[in-house]
PDB file of N, CA and C in Angstrom:
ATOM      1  N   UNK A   1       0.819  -1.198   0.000  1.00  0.00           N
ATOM      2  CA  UNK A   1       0.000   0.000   0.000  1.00  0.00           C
ATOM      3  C   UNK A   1       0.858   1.254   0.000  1.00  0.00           C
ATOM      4  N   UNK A   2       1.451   1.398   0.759  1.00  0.00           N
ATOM      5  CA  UNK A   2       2.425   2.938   0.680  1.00  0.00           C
ATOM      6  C   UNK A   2       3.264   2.906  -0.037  1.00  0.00           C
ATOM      7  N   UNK A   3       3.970   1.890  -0.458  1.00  0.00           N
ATOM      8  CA  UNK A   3       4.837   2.628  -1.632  1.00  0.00           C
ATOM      9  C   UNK A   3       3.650   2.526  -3.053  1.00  0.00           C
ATOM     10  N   UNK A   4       2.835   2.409  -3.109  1.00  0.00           N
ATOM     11  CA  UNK A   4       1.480   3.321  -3.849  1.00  0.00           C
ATOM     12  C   UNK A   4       1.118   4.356  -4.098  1.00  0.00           C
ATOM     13  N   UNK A   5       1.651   5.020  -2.744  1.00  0.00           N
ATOM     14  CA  UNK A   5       0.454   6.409  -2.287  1.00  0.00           C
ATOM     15  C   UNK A   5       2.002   7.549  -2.928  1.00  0.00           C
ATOM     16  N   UNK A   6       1.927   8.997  -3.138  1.00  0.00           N
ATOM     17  CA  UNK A   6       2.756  10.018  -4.027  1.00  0.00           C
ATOM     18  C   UNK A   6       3.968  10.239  -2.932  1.00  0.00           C
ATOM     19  N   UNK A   7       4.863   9.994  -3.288  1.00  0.00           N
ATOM     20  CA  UNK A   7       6.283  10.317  -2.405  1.00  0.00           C
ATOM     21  C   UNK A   7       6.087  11.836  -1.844  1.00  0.00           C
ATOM     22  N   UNK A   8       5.547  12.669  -2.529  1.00  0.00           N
ATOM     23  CA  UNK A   8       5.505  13.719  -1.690  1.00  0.00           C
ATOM     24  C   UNK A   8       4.494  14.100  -0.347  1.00  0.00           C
ATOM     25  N   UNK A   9       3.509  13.107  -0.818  1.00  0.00           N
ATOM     26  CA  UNK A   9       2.447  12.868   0.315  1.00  0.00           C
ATOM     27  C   UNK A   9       3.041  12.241   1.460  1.00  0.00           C
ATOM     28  N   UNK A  10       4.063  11.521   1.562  1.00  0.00           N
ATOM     29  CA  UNK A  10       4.616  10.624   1.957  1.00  0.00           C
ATOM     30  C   UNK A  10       5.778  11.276   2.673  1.00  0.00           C
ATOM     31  N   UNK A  11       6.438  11.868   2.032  1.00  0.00           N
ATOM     32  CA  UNK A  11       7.137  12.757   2.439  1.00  0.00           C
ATOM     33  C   UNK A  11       6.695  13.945   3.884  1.00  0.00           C
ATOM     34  N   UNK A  12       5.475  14.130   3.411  1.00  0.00           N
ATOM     35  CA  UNK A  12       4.461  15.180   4.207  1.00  0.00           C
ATOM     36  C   UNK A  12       3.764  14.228   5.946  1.00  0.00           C
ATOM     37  N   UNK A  13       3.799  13.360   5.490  1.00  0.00           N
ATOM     38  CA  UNK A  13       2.941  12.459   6.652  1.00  0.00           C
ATOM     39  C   UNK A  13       4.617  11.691   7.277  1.00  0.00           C
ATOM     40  N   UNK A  14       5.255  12.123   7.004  1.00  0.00           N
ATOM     41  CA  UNK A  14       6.625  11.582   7.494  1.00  0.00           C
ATOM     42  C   UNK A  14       7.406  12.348   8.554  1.00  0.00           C
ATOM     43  N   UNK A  15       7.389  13.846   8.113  1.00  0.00           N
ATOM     44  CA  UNK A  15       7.387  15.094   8.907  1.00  0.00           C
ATOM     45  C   UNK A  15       7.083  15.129  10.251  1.00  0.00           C
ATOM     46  N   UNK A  16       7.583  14.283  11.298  1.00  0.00           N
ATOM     47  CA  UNK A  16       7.308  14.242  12.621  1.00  0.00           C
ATOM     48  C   UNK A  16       6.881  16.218  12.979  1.00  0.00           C
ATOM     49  N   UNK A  17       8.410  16.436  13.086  1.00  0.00           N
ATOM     50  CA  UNK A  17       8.627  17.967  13.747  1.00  0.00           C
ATOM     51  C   UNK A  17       7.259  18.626  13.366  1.00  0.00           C
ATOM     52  N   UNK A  18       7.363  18.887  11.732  1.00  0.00           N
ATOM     53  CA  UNK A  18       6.024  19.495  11.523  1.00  0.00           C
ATOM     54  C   UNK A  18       4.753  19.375  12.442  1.00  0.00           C
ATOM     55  N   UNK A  19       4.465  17.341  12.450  1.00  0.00           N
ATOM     56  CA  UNK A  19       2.827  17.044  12.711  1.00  0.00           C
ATOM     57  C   UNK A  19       3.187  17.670  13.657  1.00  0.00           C
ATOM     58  N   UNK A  20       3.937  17.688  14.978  1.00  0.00           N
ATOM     59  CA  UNK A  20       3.953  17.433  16.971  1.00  0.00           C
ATOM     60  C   UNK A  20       3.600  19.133  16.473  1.00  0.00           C
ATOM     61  N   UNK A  21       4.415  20.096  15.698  1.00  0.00           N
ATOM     62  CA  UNK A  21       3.975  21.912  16.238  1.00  0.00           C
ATOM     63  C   UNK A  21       2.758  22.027  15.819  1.00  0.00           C
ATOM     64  N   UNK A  22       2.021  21.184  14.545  1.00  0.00           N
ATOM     65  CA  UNK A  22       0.536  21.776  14.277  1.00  0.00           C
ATOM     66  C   UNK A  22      -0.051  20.519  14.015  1.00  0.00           C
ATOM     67  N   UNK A  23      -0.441  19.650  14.661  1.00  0.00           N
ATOM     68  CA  UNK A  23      -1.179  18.553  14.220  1.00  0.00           C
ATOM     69  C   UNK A  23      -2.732  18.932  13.499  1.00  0.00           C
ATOM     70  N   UNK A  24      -3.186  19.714  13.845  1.00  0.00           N
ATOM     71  CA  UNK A  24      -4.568  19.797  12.772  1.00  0.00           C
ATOM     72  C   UNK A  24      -3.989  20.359  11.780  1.00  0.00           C
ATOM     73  N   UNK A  25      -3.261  21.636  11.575  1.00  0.00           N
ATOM     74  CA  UNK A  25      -2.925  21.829  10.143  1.00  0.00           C
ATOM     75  C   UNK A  25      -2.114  20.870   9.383  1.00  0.00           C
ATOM     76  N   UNK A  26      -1.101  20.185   9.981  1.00  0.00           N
ATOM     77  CA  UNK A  26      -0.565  19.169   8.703  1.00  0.00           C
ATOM     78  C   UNK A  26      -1.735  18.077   8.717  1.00  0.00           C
ATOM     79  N   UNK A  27      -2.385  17.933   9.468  1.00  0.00           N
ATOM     80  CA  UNK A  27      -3.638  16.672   9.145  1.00  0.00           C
ATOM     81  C   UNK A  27      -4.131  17.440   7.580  1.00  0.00           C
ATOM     82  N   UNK A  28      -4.748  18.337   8.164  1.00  0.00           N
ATOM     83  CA  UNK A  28      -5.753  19.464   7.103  1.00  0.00           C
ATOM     84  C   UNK A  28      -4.567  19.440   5.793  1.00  0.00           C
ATOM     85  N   UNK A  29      -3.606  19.923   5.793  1.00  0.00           N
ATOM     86  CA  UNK A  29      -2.601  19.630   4.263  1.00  0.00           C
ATOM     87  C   UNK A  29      -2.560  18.339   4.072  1.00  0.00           C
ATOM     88  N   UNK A  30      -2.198  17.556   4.752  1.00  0.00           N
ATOM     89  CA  UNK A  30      -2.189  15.835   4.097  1.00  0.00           C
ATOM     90  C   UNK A  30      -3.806  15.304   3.760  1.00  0.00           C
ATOM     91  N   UNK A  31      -4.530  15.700   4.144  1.00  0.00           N
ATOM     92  CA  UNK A  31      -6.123  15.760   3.481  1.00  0.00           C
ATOM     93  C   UNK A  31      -6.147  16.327   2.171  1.00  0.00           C
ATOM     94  N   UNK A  32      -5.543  17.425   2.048  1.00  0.00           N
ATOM     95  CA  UNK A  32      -6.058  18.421   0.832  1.00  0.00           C
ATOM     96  C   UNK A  32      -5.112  17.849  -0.767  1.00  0.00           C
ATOM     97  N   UNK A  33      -4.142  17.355   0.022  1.00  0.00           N
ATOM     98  CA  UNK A  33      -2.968  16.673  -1.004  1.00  0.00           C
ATOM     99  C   UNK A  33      -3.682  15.381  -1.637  1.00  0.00           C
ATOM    100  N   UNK A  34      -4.614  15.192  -0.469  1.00  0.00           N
ATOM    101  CA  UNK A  34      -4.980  13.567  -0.474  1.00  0.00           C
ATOM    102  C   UNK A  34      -6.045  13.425  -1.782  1.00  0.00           C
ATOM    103  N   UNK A  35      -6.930  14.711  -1.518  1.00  0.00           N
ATOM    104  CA  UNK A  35      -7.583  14.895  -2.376  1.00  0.00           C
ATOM    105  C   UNK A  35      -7.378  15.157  -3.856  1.00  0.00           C
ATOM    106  N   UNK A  36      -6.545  16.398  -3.896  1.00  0.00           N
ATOM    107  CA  UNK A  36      -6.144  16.727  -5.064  1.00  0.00           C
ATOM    108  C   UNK A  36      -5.485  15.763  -5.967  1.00  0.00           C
ATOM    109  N   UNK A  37      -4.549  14.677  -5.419  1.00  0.00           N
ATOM    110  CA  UNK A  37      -4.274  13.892  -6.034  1.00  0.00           C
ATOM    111  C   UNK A  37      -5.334  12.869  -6.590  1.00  0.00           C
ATOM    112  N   UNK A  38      -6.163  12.782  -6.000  1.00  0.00           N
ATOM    113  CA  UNK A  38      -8.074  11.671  -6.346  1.00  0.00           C
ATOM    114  C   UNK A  38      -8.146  12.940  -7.464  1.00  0.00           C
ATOM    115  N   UNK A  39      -8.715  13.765  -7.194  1.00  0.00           N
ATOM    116  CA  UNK A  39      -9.001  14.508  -8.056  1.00  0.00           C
ATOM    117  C   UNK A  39      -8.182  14.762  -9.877  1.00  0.00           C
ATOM    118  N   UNK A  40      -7.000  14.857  -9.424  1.00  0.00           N
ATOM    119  CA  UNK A  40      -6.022  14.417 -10.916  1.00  0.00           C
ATOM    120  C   UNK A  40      -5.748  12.898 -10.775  1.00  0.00           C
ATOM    121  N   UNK A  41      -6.433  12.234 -10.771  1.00  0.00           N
ATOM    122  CA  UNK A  41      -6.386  10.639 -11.099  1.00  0.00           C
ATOM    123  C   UNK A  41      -5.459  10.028 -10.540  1.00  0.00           C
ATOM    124  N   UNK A  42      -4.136  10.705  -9.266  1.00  0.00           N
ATOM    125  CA  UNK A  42      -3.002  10.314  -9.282  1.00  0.00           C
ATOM    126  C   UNK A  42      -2.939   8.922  -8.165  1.00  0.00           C
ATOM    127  N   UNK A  43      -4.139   9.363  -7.322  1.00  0.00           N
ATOM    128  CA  UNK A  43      -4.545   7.730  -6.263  1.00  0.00           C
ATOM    129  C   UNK A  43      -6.403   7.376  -6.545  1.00  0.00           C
ATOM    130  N   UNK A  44      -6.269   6.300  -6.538  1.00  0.00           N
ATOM    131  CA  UNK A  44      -7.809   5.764  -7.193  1.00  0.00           C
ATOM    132  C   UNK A  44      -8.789   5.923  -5.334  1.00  0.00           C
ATOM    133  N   UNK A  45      -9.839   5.122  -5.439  1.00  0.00           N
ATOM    134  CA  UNK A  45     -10.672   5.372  -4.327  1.00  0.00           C
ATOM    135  C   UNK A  45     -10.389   5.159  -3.307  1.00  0.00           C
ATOM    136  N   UNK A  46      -9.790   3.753  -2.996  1.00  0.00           N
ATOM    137  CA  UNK A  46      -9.179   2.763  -2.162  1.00  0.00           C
ATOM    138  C   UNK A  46      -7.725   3.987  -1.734  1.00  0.00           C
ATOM    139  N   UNK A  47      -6.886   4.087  -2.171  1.00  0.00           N
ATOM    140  CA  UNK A  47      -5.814   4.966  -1.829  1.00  0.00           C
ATOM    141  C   UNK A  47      -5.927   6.219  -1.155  1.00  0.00           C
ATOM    142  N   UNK A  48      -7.034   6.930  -1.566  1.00  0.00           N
ATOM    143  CA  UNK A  48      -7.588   7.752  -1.086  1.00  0.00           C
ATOM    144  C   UNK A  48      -8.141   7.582   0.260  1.00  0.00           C
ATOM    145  N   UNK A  49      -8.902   6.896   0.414  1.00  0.00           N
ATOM    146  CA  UNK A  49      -9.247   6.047   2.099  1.00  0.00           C
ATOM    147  C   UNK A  49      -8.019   5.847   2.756  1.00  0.00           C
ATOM    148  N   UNK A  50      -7.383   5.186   2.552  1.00  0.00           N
ATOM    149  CA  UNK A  50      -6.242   4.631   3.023  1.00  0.00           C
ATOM    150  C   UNK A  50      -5.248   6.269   3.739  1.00  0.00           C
ATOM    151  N   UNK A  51      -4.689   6.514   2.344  1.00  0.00           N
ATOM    152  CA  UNK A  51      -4.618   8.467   2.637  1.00  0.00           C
ATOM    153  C   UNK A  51      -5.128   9.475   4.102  1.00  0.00           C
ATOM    154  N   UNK A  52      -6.433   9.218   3.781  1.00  0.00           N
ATOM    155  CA  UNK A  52      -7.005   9.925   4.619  1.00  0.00           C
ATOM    156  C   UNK A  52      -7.177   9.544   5.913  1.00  0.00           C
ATOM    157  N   UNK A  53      -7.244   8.079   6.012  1.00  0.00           N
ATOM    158  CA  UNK A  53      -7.066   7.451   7.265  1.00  0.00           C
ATOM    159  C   UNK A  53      -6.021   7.763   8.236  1.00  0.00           C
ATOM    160  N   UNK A  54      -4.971   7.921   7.425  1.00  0.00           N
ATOM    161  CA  UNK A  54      -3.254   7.880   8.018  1.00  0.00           C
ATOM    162  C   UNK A  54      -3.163   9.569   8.347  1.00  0.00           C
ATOM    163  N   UNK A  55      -3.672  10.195   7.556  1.00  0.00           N
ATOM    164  CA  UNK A  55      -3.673  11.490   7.617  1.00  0.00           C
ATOM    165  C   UNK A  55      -4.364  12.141   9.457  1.00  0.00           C
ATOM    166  N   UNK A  56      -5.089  11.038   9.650  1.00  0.00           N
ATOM    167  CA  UNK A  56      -5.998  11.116  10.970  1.00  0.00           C
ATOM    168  C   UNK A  56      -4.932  10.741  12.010  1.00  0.00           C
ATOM    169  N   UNK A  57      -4.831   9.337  11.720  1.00  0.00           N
ATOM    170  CA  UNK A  57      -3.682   8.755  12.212  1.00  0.00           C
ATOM    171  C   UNK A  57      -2.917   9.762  12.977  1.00  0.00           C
ATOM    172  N   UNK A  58      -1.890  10.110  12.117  1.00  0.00           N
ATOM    173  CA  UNK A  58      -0.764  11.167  12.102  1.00  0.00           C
ATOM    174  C   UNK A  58      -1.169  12.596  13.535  1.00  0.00           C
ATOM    175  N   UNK A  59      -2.620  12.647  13.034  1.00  0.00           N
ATOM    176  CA  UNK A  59      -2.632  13.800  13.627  1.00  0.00           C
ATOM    177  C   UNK A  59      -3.011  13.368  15.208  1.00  0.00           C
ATOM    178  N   UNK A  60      -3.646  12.229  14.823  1.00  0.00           N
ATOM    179  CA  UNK A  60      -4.104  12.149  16.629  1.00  0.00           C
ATOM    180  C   UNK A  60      -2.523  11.366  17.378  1.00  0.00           C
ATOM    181  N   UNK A  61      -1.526  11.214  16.308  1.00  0.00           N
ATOM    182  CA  UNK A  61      -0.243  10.388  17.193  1.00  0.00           C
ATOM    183  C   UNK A  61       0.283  11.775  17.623  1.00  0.00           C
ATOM    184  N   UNK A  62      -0.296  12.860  16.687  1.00  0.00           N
ATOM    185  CA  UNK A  62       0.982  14.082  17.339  1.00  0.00           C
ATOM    186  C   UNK A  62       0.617  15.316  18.241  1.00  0.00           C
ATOM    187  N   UNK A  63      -1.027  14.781  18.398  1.00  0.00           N
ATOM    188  CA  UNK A  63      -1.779  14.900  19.365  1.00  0.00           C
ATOM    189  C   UNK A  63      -1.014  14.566  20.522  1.00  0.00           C
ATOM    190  N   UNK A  64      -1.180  13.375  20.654  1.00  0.00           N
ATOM    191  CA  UNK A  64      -0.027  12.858  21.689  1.00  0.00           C
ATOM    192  C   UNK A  64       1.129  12.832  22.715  1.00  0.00           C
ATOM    193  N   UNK A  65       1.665  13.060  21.164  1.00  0.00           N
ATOM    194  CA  UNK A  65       3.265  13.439  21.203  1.00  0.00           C
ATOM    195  C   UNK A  65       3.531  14.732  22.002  1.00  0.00           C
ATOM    196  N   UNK A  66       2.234  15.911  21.528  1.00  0.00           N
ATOM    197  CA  UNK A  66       2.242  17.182  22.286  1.00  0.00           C
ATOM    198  C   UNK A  66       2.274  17.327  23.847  1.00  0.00           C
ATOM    199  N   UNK A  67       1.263  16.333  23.823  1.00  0.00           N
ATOM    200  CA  UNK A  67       0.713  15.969  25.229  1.00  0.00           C
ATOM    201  C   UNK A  67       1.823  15.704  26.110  1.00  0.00           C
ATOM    202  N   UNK A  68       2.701  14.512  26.086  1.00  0.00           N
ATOM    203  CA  UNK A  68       3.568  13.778  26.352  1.00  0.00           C
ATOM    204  C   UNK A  68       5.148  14.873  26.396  1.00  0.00           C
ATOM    205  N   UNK A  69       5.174  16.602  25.814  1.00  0.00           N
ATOM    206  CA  UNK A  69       6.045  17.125  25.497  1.00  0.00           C
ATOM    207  C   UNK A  69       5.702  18.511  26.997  1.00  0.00           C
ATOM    208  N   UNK A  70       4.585  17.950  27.243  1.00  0.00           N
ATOM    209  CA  UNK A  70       4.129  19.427  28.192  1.00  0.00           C
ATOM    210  C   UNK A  70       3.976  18.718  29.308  1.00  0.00           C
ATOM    211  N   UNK A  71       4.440  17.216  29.655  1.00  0.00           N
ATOM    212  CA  UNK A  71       4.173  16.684  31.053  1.00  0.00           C
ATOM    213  C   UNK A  71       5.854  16.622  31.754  1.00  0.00           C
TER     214      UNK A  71
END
């Protein structure tokens, strides 16, 4: 499945530092990437789910991570 999904998306959901300072906004960009790429044909339906799932993922691990940085 992931080496499927666009290296730059990939690249983006890889970005620890980024997710832990803004976890809803890199969620919200790895959504919008997620899309645009469905949208230019570049991941089919299934990939897209998958995408968006991880994109959640990501944000509630750096949810977390925040949490775990202020105790």
């Amino acid at each position: 499945m992931a080496t499927d999904l666009p290296q730059a998306w990939l690249a983006e959901l890889n970005d620890q530092t980024a997710l832990v300072a803004d976890p809803d906004g890199r969620a919200a960009v790895l959504s919008e990437m997620a899309y645009a790429g469905h949208r230019r044909k570049e991941v089919d339906d299934g990939d897209l789910v998958d995408m968006l799932e991880l994109a959640e993922a990501a944000r509630l691990w750096a949810l977390d991570e925040s949490e775990r940085d202020l105790e």
